[in-house]
C-alpha atoms as a PDB file:
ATOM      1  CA  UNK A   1      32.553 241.279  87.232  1.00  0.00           C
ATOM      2  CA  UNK A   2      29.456 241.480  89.695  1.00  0.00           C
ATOM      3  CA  UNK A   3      29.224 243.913  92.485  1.00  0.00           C
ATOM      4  CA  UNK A   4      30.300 242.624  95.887  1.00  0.00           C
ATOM      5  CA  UNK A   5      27.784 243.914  98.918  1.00  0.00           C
ATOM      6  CA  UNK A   6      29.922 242.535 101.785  1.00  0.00           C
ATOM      7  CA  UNK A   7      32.903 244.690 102.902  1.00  0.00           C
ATOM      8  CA  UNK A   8      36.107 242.740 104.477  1.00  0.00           C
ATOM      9  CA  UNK A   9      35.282 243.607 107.739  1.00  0.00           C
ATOM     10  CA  UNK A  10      31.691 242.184 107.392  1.00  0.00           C
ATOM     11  CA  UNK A  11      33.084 238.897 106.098  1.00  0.00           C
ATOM     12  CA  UNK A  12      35.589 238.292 109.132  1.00  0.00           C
ATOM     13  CA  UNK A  13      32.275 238.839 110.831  1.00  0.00           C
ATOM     14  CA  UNK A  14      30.622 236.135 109.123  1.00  0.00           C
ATOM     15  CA  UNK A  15      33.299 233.614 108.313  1.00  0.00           C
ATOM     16  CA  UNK A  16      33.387 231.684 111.524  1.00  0.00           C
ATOM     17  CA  UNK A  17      29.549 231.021 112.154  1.00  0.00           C
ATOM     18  CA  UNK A  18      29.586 229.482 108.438  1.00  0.00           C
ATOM     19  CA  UNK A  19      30.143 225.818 107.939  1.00  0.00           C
ATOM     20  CA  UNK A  20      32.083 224.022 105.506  1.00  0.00           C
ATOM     21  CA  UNK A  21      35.356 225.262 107.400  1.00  0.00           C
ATOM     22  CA  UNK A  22      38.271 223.286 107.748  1.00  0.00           C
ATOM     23  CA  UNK A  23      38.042 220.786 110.621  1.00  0.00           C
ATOM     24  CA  UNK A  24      34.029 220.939 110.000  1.00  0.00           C
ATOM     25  CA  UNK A  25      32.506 217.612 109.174  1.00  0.00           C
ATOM     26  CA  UNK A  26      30.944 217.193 106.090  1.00  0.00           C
ATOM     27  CA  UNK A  27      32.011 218.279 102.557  1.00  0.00           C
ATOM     28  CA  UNK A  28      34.710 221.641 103.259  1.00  0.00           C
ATOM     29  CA  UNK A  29      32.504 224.880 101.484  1.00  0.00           C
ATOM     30  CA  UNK A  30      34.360 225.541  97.952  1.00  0.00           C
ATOM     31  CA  UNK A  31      33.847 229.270  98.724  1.00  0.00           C
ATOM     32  CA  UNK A  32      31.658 230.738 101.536  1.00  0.00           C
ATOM     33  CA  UNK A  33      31.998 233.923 100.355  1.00  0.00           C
ATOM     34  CA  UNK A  34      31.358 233.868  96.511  1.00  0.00           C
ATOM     35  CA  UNK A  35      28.157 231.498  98.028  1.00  0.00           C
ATOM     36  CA  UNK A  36      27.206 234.659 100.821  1.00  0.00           C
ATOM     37  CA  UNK A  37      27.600 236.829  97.667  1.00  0.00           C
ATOM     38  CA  UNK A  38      25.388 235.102  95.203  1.00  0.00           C
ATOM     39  CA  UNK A  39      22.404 234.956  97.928  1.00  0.00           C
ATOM     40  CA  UNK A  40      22.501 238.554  98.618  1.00  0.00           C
ATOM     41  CA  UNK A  41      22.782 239.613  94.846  1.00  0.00           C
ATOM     42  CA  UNK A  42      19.778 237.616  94.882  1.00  0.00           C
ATOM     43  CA  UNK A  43      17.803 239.376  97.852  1.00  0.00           C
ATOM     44  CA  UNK A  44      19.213 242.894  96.778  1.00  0.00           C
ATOM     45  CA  UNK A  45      17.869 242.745  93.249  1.00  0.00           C
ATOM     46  CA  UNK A  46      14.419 240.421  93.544  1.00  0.00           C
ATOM     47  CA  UNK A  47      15.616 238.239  90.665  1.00  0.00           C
ATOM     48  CA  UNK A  48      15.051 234.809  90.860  1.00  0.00           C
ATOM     49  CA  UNK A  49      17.311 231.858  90.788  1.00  0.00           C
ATOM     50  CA  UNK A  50      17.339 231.485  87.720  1.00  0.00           C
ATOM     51  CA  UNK A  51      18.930 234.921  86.751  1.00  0.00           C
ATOM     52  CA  UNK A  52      21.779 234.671  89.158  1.00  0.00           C
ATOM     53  CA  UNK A  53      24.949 235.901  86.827  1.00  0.00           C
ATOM     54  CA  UNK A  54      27.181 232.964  85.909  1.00  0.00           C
ATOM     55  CA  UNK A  55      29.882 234.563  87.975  1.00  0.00           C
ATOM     56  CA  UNK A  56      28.049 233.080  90.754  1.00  0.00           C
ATOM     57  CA  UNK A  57      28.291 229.542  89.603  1.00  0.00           C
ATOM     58  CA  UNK A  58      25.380 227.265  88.829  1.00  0.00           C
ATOM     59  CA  UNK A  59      22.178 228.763  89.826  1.00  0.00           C
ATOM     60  CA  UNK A  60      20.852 225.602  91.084  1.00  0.00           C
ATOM     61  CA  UNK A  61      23.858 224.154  93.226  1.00  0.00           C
ATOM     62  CA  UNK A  62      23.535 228.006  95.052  1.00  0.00           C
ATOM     63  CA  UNK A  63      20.166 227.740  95.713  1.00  0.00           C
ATOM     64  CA  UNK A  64      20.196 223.803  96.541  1.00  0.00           C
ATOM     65  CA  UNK A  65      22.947 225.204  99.141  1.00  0.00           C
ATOM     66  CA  UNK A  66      20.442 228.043 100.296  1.00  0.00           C
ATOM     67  CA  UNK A  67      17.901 225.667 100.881  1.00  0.00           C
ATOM     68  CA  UNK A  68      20.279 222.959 102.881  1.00  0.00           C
ATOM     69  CA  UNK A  69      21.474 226.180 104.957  1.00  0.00           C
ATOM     70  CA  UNK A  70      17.886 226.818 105.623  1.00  0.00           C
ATOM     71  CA  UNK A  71      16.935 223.455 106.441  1.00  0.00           C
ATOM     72  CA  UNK A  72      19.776 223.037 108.481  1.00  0.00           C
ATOM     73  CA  UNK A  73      18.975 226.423 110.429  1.00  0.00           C
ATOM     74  CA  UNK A  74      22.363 227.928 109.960  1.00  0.00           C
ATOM     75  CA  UNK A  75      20.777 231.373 108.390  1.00  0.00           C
ATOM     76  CA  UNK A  76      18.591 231.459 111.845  1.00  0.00           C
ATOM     77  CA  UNK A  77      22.019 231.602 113.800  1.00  0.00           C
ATOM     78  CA  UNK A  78      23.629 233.741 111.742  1.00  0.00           C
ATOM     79  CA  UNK A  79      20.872 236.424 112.020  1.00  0.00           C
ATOM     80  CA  UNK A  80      20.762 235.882 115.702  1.00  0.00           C
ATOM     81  CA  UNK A  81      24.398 236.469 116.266  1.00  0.00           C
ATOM     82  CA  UNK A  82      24.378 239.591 113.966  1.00  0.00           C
ATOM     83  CA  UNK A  83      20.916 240.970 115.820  1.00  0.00           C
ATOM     84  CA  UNK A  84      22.490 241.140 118.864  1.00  0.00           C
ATOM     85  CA  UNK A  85      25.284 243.833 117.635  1.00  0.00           C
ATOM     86  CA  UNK A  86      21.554 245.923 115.699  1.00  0.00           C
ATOM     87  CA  UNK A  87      21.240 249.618 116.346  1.00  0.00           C
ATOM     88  CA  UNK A  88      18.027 250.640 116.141  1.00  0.00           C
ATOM     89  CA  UNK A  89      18.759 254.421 116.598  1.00  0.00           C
ATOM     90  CA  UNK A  90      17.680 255.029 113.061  1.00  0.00           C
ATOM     91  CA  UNK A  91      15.501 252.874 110.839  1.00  0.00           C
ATOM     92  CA  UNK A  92      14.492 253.807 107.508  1.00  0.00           C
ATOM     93  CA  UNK A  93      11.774 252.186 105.546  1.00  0.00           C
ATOM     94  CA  UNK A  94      11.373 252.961 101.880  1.00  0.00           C
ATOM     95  CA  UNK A  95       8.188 251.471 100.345  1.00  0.00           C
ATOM     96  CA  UNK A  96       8.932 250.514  97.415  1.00  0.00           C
ATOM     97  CA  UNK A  97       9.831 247.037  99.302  1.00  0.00           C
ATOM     98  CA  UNK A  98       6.680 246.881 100.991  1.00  0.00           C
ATOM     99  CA  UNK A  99       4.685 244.682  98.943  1.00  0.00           C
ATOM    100  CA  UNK A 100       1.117 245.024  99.434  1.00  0.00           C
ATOM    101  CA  UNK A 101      -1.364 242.320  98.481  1.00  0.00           C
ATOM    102  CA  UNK A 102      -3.094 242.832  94.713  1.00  0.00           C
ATOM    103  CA  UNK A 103      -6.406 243.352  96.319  1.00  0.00           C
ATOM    104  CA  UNK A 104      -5.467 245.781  99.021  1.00  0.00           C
ATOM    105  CA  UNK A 105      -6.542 248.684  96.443  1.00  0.00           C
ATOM    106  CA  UNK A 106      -8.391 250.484  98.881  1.00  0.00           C
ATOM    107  CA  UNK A 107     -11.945 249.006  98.603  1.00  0.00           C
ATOM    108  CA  UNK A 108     -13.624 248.869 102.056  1.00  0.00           C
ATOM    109  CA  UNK A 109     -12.979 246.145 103.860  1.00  0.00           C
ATOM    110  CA  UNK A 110     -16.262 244.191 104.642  1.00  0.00           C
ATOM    111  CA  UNK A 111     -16.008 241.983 107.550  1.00  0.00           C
ATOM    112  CA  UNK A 112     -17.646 238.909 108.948  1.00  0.00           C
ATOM    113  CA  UNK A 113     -19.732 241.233 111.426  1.00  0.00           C
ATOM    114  CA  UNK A 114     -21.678 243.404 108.499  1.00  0.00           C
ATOM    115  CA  UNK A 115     -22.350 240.394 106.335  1.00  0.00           C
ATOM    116  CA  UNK A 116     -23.627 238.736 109.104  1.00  0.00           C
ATOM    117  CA  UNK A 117     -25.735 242.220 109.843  1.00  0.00           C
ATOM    118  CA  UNK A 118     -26.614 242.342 106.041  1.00  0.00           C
ATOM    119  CA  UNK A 119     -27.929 238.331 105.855  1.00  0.00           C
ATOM    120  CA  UNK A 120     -29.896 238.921 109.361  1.00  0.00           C
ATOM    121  CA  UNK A 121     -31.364 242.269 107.488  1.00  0.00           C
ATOM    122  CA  UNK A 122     -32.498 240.487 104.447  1.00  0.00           C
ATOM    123  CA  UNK A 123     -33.421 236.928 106.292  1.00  0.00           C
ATOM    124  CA  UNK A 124     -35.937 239.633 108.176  1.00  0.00           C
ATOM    125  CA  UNK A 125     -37.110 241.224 105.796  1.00  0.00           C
ATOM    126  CA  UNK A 126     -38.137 237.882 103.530  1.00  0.00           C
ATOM    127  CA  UNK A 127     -39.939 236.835 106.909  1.00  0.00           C
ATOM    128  CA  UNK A 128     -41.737 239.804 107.199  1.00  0.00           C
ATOM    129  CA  UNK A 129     -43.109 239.839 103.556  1.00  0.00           C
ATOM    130  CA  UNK A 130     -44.214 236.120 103.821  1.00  0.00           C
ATOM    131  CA  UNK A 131     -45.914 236.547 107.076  1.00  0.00           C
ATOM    132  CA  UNK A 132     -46.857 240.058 107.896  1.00  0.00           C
ATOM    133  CA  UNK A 133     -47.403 241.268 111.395  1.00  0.00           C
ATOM    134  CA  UNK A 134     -51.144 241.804 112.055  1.00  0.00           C
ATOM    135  CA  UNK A 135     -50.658 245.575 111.956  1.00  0.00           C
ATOM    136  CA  UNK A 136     -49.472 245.626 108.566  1.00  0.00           C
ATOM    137  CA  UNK A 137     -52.342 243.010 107.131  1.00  0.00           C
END
């Protein structure tokens, strides 16, 4: 048996913003929760698709479903209506999520400015030793 990550009180929360209710056109969802469930095992751990546990269901009809929910902008309203209830008294980050890109490894950071400086330097420099000033013949 996996892990659940959503308490009761979270799901009668969710429930109603989710389609695929009773009464909601379209196919009726097999099971919302089990669906909510399998895309946060997903975000939680990192895996990919692929690895979701086969107590989940087919990895592929969940994330065909994620994508259709996306599409359809139903995650967008669901985050919106659960933003408005945030408390931001505390926030904690830990950073081993924050992904930083492979080659921010600390070299200095050269930007368009210097190079330009540096071409300028060198472009001046070739000048000068092709055509010298008069004081320097």
């Amino acid at each position: 048996m996996v892990r659940r990550w959503l308490r009761q009180d979270q799901w009668e929360r969710l429930e109603p913003m989710l389609p695929g209710k009773p009464g909601d056109p379209g196919r009726t969802g097999e099971d919302n929760r089990g669906f909510i469930e399998a895309v946060l095992w997903v975000a939680r751990t990192g895996s990919p698709w692929r690895d979701l546990p086969k107590e989940f269901g087919a990895w592929n009809s969940v994330y065909q479903r994620f994508a259709r929910w996306s599409n359809n902008g139903i995650w967008q309203k669901v985050f919106a209506e659960l933003a408005k209830d945030a408390d931001f008294e505390e926030v904690f980050l830990d950073s081993t999520i924050v992904r930083a890109h492979q080659h921010a490894a600390g070299a200095a950071k050269k930007n368009w400015l210097s190079r330009a400086s540096l071409h300028h330097a060198h472009l001046v420099e070739h000048v000068t030793r092709m055509n010298p000033p008069p004081s320097m013949r």
